[in-house]
PDB file of N, CA and C in Angstrom:
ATOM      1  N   UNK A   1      45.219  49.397 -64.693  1.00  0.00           N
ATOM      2  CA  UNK A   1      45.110  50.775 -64.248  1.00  0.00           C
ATOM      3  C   UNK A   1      44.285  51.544 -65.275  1.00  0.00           C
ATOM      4  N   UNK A   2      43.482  52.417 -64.852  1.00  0.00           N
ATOM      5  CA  UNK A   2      42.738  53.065 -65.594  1.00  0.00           C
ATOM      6  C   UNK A   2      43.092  54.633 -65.953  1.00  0.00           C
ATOM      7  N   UNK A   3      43.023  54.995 -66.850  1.00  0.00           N
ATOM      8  CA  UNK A   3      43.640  56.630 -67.544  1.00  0.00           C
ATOM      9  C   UNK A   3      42.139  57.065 -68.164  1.00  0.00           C
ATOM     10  N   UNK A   4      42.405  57.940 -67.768  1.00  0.00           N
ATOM     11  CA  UNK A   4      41.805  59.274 -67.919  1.00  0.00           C
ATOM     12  C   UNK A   4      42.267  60.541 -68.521  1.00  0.00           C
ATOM     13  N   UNK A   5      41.964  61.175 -70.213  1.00  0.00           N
ATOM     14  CA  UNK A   5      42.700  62.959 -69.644  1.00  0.00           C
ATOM     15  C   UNK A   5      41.392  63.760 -69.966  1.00  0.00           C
ATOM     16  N   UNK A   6      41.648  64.703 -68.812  1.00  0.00           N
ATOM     17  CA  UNK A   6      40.795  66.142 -69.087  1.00  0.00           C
ATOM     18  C   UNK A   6      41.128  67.088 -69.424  1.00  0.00           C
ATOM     19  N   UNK A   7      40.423  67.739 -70.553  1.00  0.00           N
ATOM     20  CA  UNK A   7      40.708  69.037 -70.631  1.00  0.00           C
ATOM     21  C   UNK A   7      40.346  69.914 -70.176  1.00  0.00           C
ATOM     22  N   UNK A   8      41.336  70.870 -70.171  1.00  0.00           N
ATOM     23  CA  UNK A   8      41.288  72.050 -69.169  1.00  0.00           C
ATOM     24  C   UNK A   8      41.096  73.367 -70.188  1.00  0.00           C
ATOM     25  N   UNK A   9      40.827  73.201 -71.239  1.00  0.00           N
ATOM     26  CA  UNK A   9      40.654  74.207 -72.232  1.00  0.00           C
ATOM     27  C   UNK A   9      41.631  75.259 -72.052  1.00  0.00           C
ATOM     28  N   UNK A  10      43.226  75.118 -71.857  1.00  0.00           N
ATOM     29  CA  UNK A  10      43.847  76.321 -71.543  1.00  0.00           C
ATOM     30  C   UNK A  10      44.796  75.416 -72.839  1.00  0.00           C
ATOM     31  N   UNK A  11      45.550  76.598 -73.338  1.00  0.00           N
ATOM     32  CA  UNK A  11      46.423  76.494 -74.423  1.00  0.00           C
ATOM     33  C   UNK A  11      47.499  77.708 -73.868  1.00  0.00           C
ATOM     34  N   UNK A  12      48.873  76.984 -73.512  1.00  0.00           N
ATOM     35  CA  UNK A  12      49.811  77.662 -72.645  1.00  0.00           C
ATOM     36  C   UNK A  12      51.177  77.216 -73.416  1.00  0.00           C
ATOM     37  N   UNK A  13      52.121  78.402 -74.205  1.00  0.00           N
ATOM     38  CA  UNK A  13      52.888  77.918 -75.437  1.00  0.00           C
ATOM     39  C   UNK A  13      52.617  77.199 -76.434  1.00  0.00           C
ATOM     40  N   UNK A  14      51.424  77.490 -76.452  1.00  0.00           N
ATOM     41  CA  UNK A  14      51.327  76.815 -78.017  1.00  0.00           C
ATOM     42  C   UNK A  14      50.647  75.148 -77.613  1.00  0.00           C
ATOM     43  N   UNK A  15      50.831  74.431 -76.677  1.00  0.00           N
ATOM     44  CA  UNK A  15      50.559  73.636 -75.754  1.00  0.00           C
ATOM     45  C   UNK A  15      49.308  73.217 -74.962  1.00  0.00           C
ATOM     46  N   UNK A  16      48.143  72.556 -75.519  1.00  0.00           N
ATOM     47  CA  UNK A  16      47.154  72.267 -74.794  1.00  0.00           C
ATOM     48  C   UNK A  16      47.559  71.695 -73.302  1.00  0.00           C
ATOM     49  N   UNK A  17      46.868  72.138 -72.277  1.00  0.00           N
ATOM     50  CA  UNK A  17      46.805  71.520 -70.763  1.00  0.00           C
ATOM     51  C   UNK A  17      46.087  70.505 -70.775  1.00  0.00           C
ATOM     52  N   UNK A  18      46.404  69.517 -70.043  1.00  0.00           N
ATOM     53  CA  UNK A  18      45.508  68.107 -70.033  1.00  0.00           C
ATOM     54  C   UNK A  18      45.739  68.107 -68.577  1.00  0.00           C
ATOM     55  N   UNK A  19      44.506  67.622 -67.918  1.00  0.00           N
ATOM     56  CA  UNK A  19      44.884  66.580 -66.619  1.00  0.00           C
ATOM     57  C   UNK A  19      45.149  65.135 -67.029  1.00  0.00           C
ATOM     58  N   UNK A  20      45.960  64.260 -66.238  1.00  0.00           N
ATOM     59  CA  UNK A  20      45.426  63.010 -66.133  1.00  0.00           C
ATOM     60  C   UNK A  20      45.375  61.956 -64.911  1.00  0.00           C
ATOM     61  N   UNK A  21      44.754  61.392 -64.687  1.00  0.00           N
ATOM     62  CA  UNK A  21      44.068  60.664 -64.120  1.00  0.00           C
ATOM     63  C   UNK A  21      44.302  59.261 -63.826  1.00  0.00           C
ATOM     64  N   UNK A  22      45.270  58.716 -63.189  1.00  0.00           N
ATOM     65  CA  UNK A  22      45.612  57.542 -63.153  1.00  0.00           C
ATOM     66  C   UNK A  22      44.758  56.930 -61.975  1.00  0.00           C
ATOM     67  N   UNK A  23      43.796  55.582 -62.172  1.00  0.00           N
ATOM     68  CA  UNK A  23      43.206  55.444 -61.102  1.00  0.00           C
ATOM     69  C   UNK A  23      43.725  53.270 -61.112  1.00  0.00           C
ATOM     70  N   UNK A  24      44.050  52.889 -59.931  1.00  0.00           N
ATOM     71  CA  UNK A  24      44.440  51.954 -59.564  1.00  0.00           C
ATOM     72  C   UNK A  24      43.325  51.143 -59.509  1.00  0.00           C
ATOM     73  N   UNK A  25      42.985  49.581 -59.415  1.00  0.00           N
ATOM     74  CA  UNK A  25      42.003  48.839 -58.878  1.00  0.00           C
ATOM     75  C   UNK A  25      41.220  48.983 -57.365  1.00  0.00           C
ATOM     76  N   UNK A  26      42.253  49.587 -56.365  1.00  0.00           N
ATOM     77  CA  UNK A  26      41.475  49.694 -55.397  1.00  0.00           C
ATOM     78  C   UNK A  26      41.217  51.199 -54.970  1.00  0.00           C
ATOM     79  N   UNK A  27      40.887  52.101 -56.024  1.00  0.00           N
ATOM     80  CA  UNK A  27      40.464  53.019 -55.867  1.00  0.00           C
ATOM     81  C   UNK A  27      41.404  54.187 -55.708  1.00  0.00           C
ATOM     82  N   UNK A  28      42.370  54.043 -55.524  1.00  0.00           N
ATOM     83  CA  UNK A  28      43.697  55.366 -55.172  1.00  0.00           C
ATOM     84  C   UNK A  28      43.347  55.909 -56.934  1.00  0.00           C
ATOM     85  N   UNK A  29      43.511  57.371 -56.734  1.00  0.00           N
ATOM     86  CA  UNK A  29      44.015  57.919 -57.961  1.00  0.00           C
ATOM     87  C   UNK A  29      45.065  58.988 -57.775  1.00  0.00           C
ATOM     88  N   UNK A  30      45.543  59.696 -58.344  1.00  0.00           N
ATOM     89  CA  UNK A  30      46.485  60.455 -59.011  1.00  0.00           C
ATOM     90  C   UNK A  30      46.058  61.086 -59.912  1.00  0.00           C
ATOM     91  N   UNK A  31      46.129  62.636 -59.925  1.00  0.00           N
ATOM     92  CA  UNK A  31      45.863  63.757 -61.059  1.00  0.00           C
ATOM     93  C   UNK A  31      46.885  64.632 -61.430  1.00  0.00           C
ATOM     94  N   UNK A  32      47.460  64.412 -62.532  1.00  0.00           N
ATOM     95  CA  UNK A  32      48.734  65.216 -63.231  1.00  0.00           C
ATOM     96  C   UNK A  32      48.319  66.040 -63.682  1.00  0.00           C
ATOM     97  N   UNK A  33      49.282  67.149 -64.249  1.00  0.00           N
ATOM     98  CA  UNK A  33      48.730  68.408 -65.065  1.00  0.00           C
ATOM     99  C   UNK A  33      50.247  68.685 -66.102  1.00  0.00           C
ATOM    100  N   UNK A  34      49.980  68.207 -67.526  1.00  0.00           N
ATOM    101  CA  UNK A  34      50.932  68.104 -68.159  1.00  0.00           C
ATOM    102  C   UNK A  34      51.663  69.193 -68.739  1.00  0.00           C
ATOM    103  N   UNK A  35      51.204  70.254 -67.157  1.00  0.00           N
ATOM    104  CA  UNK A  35      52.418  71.598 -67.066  1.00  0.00           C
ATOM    105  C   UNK A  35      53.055  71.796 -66.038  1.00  0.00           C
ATOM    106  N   UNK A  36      54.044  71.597 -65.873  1.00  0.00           N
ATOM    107  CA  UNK A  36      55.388  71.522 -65.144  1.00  0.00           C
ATOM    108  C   UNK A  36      54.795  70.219 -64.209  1.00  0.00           C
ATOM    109  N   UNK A  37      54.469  68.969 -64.910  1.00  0.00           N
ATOM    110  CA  UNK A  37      53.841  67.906 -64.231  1.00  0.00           C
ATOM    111  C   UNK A  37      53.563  68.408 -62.841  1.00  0.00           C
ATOM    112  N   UNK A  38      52.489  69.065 -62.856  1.00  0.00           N
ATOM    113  CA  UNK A  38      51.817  69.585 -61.473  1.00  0.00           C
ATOM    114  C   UNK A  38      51.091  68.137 -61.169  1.00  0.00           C
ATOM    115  N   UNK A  39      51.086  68.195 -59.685  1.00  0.00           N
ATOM    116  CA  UNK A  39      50.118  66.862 -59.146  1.00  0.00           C
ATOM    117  C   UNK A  39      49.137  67.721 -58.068  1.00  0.00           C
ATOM    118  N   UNK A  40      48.127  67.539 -58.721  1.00  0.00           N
ATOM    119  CA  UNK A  40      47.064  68.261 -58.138  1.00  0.00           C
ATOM    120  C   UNK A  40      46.456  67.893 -57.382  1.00  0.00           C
ATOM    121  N   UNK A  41      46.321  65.995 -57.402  1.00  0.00           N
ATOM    122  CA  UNK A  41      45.930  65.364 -56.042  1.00  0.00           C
ATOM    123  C   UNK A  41      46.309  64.131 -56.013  1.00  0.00           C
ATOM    124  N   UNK A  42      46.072  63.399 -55.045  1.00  0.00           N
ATOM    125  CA  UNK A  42      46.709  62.117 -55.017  1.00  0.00           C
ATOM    126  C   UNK A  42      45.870  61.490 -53.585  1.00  0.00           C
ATOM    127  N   UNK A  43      44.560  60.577 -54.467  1.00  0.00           N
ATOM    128  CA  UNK A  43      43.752  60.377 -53.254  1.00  0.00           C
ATOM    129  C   UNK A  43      44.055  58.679 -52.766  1.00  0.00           C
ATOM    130  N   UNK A  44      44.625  58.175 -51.572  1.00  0.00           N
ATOM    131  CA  UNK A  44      44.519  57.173 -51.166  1.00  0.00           C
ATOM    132  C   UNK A  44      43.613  56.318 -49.859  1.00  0.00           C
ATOM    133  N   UNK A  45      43.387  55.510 -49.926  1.00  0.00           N
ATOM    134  CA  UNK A  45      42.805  54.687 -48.816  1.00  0.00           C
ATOM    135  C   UNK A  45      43.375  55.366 -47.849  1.00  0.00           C
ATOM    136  N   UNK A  46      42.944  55.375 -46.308  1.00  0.00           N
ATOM    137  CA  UNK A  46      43.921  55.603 -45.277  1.00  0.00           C
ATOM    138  C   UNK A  46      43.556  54.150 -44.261  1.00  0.00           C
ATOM    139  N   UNK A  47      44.257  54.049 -43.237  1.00  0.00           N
ATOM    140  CA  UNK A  47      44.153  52.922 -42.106  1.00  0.00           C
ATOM    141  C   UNK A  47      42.676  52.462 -41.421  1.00  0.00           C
ATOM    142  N   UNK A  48      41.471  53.496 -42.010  1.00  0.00           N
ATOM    143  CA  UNK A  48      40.503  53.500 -41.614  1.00  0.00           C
ATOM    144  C   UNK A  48      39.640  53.152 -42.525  1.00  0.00           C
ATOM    145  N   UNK A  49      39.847  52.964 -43.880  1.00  0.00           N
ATOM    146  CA  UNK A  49      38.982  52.830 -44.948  1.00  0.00           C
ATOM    147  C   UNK A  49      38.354  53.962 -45.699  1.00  0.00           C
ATOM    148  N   UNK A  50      38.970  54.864 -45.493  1.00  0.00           N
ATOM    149  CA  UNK A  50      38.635  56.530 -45.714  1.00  0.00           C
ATOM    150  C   UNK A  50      39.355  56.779 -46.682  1.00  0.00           C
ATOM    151  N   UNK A  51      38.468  57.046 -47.989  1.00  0.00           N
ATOM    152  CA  UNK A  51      39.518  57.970 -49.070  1.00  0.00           C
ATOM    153  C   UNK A  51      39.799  59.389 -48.735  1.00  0.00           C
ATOM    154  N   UNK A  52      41.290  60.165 -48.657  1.00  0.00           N
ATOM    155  CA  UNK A  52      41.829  61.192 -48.515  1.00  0.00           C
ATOM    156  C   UNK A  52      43.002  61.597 -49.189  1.00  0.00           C
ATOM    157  N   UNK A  53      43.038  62.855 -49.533  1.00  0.00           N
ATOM    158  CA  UNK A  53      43.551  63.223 -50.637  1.00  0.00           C
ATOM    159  C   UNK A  53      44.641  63.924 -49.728  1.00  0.00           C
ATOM    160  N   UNK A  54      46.485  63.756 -50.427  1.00  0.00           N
ATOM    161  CA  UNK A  54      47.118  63.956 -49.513  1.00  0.00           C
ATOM    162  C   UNK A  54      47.992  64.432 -50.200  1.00  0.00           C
ATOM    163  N   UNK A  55      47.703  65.441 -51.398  1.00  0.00           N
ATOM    164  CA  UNK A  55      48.135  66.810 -51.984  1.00  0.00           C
ATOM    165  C   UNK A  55      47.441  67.699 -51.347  1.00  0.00           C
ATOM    166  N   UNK A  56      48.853  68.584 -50.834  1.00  0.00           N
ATOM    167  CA  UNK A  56      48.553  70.431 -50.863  1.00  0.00           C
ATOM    168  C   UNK A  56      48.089  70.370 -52.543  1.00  0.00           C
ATOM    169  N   UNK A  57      46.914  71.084 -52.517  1.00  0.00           N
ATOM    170  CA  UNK A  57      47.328  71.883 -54.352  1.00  0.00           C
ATOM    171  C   UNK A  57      45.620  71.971 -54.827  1.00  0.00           C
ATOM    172  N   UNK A  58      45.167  73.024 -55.395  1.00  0.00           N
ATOM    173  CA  UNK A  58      44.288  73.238 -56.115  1.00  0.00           C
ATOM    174  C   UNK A  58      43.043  72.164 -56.490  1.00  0.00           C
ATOM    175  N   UNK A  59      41.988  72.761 -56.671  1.00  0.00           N
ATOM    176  CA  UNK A  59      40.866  71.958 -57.233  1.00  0.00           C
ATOM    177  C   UNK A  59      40.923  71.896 -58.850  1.00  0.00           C
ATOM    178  N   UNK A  60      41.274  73.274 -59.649  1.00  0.00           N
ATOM    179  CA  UNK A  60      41.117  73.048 -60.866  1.00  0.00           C
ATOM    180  C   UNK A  60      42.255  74.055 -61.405  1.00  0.00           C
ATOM    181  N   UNK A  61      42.786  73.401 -62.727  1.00  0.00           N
ATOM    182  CA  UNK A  61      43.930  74.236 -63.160  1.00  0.00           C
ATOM    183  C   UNK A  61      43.769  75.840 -63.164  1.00  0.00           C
ATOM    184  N   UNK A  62      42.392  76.539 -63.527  1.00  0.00           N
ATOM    185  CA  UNK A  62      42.677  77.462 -63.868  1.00  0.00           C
ATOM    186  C   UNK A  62      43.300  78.151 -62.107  1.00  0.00           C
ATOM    187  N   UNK A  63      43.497  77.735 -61.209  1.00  0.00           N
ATOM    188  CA  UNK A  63      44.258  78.428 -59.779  1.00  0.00           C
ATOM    189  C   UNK A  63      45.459  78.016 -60.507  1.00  0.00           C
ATOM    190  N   UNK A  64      46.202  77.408 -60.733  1.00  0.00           N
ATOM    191  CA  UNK A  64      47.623  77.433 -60.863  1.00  0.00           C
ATOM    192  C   UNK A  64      48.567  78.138 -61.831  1.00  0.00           C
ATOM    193  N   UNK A  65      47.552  79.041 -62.878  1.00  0.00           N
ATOM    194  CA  UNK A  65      48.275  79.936 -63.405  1.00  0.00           C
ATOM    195  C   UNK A  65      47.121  81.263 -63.410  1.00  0.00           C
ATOM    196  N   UNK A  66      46.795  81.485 -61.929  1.00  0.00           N
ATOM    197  CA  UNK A  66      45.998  82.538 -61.800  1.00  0.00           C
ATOM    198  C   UNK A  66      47.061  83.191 -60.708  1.00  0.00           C
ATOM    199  N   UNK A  67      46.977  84.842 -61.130  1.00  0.00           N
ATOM    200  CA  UNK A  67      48.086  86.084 -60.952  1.00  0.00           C
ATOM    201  C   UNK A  67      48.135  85.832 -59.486  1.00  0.00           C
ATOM    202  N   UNK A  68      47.265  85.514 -58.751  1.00  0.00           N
ATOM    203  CA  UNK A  68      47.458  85.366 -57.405  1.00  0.00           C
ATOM    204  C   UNK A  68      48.943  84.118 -56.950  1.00  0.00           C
ATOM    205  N   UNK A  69      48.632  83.005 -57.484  1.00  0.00           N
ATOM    206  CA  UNK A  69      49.561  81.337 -57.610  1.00  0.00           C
ATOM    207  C   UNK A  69      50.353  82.029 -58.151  1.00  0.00           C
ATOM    208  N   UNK A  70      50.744  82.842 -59.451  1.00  0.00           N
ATOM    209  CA  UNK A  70      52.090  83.010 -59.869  1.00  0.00           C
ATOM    210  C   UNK A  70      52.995  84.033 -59.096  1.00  0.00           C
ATOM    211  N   UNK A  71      51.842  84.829 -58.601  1.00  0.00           N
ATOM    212  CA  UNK A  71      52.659  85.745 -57.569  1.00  0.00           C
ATOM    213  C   UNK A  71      53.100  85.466 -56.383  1.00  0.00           C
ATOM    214  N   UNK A  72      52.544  84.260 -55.885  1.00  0.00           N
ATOM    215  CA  UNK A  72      53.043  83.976 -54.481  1.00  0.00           C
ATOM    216  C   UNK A  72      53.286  82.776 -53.899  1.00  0.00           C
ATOM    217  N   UNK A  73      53.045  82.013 -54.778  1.00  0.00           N
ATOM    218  CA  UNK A  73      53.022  80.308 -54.905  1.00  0.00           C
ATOM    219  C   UNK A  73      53.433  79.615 -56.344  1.00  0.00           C
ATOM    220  N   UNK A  74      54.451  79.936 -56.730  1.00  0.00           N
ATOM    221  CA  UNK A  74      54.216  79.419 -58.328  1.00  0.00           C
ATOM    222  C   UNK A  74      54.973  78.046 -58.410  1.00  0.00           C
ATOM    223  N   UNK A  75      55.423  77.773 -57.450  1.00  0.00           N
ATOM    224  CA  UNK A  75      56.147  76.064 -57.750  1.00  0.00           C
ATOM    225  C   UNK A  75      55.080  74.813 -56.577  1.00  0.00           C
ATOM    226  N   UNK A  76      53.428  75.891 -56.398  1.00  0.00           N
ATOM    227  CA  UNK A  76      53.332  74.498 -55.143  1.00  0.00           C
ATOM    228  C   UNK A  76      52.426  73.400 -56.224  1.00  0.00           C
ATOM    229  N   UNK A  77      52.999  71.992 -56.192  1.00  0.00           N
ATOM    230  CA  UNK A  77      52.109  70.984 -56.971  1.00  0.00           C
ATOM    231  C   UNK A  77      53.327  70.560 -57.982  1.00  0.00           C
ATOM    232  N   UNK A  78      54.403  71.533 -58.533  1.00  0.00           N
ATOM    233  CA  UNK A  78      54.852  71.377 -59.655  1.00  0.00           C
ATOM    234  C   UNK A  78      55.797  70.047 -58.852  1.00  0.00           C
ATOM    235  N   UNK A  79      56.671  69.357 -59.495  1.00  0.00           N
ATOM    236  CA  UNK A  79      57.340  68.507 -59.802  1.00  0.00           C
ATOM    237  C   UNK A  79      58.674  68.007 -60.740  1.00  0.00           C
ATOM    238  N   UNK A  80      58.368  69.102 -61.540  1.00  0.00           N
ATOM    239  CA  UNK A  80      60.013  69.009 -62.830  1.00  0.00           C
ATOM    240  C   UNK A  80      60.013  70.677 -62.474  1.00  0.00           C
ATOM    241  N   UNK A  81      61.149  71.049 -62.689  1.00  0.00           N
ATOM    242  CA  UNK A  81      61.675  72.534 -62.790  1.00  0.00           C
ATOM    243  C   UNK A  81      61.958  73.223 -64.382  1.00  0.00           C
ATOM    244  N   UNK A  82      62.294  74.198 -64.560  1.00  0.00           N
ATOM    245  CA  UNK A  82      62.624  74.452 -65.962  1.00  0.00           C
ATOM    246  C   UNK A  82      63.401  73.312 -66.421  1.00  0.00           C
ATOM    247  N   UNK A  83      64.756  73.363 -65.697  1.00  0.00           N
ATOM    248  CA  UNK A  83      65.445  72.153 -66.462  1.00  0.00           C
ATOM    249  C   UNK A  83      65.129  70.502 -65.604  1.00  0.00           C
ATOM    250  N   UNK A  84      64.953  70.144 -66.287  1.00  0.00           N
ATOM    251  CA  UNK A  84      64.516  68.662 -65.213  1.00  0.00           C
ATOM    252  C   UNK A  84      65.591  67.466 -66.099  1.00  0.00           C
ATOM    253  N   UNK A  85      66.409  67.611 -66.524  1.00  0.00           N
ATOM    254  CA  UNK A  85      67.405  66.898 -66.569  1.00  0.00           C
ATOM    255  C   UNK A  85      68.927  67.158 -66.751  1.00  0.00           C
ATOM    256  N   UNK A  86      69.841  67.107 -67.447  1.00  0.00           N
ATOM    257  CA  UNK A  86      71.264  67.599 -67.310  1.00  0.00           C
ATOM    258  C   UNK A  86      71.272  68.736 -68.049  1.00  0.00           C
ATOM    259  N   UNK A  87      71.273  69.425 -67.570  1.00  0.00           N
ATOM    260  CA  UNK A  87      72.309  71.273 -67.691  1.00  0.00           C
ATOM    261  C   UNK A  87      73.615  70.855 -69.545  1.00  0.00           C
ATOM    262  N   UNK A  88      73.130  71.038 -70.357  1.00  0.00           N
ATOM    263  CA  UNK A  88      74.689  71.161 -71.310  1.00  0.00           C
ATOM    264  C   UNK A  88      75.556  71.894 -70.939  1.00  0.00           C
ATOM    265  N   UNK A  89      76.699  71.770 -70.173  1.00  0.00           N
ATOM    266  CA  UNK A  89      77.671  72.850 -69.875  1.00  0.00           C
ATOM    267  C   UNK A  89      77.797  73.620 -69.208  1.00  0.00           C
ATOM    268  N   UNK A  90      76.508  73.302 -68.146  1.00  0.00           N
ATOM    269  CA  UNK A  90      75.871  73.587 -67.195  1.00  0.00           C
ATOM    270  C   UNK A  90      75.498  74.994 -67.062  1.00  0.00           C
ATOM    271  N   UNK A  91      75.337  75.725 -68.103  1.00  0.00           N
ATOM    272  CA  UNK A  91      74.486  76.497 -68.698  1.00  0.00           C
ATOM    273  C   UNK A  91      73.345  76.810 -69.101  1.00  0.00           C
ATOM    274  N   UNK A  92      72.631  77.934 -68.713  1.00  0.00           N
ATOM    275  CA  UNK A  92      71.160  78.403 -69.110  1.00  0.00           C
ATOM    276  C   UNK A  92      71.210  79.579 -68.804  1.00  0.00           C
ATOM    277  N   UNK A  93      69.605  80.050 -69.079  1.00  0.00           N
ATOM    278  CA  UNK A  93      69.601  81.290 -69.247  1.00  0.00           C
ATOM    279  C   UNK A  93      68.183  81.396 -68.633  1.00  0.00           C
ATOM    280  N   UNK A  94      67.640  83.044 -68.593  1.00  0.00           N
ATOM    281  CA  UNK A  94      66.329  83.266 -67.678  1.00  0.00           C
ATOM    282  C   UNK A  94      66.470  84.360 -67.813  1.00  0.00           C
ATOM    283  N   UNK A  95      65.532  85.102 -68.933  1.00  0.00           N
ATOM    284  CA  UNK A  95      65.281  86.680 -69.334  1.00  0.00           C
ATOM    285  C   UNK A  95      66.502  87.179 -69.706  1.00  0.00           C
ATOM    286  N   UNK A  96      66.865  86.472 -70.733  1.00  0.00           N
ATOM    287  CA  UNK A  96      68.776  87.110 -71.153  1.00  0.00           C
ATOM    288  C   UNK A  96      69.744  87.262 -70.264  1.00  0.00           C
ATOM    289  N   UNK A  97      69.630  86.783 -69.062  1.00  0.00           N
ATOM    290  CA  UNK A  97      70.652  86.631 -68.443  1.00  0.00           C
ATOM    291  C   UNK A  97      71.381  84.794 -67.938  1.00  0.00           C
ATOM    292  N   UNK A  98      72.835  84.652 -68.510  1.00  0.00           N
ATOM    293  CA  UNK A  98      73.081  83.537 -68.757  1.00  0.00           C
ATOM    294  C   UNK A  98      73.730  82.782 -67.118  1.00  0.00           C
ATOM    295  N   UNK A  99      73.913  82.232 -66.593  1.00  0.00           N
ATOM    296  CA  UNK A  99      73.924  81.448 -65.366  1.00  0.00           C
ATOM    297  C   UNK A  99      74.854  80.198 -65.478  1.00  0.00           C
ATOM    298  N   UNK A 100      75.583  80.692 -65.194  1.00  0.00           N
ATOM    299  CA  UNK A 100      76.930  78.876 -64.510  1.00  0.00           C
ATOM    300  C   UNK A 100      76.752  78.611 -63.588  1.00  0.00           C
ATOM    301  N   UNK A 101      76.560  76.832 -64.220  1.00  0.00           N
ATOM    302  CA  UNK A 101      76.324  76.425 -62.576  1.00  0.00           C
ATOM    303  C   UNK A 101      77.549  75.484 -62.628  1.00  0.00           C
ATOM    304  N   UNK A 102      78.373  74.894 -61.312  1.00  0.00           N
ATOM    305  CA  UNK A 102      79.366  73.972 -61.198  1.00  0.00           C
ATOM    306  C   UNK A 102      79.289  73.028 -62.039  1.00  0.00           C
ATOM    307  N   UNK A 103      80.025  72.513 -62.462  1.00  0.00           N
ATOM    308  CA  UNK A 103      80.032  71.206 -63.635  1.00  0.00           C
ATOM    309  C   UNK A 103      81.188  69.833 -62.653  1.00  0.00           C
ATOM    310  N   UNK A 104      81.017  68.886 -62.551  1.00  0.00           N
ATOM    311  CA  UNK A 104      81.320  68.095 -61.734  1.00  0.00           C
ATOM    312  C   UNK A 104      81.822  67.384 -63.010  1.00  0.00           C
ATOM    313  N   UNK A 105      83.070  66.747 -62.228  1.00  0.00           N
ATOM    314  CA  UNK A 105      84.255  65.650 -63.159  1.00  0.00           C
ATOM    315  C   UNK A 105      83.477  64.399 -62.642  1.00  0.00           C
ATOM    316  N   UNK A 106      83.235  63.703 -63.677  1.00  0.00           N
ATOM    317  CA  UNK A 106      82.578  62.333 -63.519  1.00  0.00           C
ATOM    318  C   UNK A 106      83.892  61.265 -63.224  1.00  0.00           C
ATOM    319  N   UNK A 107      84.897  61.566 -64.218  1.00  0.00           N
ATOM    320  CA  UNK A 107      85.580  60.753 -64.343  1.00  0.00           C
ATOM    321  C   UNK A 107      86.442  59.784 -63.570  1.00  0.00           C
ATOM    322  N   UNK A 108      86.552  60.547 -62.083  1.00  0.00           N
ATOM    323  CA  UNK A 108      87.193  59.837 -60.680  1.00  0.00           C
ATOM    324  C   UNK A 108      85.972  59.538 -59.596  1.00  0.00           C
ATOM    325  N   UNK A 109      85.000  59.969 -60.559  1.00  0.00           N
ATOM    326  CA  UNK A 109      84.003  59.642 -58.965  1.00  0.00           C
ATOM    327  C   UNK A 109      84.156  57.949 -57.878  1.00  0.00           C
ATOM    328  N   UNK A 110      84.263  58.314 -57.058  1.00  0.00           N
ATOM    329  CA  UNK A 110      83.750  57.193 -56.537  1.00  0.00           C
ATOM    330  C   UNK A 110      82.981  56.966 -54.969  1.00  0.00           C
ATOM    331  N   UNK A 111      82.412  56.127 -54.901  1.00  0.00           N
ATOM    332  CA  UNK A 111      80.747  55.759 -54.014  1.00  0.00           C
ATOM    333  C   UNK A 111      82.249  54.847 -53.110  1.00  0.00           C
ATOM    334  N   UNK A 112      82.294  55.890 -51.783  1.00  0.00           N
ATOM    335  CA  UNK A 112      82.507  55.038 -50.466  1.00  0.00           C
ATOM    336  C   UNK A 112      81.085  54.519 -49.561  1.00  0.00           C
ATOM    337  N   UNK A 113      81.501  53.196 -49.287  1.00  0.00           N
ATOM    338  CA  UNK A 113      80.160  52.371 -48.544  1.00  0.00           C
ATOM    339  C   UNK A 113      80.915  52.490 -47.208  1.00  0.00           C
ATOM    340  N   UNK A 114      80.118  52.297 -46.235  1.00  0.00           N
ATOM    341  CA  UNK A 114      80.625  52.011 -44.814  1.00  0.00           C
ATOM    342  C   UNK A 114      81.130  50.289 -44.760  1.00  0.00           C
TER     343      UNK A 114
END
């Protein structure tokens, strides 16, 4: 597989933006954006021999944090959320205001099968 990153010359927290570029042997690629792992495209073969790209989402980063996208579209492409893995205590926060969310007992769980 072949990698690729581009820069996007944006510096967002302190944080350079990169695309990258994963491209397969038979031509499919994939373009990440290593902010809020946006997927900006994702071009595959189709049944006809036709490459087509089969992301909704932007041509170039600077649309995805332009006032228009944050005002009215700000999660399309993204992929992880603020928190993208377990909650501590299932607690956070968002402009000083702190947020509980349910906390689930692991300890009796159990997986009924049919």
């Amino acid at each position: 597989m072949k990698t690729n990153l581009v820069k996007t010359g944006k510096i967002i927290d302190g944080k350079e933006v990169l695309g990258i570029e994963l491209t397969n042997t038979k031509g499919s690629y994939v373009k990440i954006y290593n902010y809020g792992a946006i997927v900006s495209k994702f071009v595959v073969t189709n049944a006809h021999g036709k490459q087509q790209d089969i992301v909704l989402g932007f041509d170039d980063f600077d649309q995805y944090v332009s006032d228009n996208y944050l005002a009215n579209y700000p999660y399309l492409g993204a992929i992880v959320g603020r928190y993208a893995n377990r909650i501590k205590e299932g607690k956070f926060s968002i402009d000083d205001k702190t947020y509980q969310l349910a906390v689930k007992d692991f300890v009796k769980t159990k997986i009924a099968l049919p």
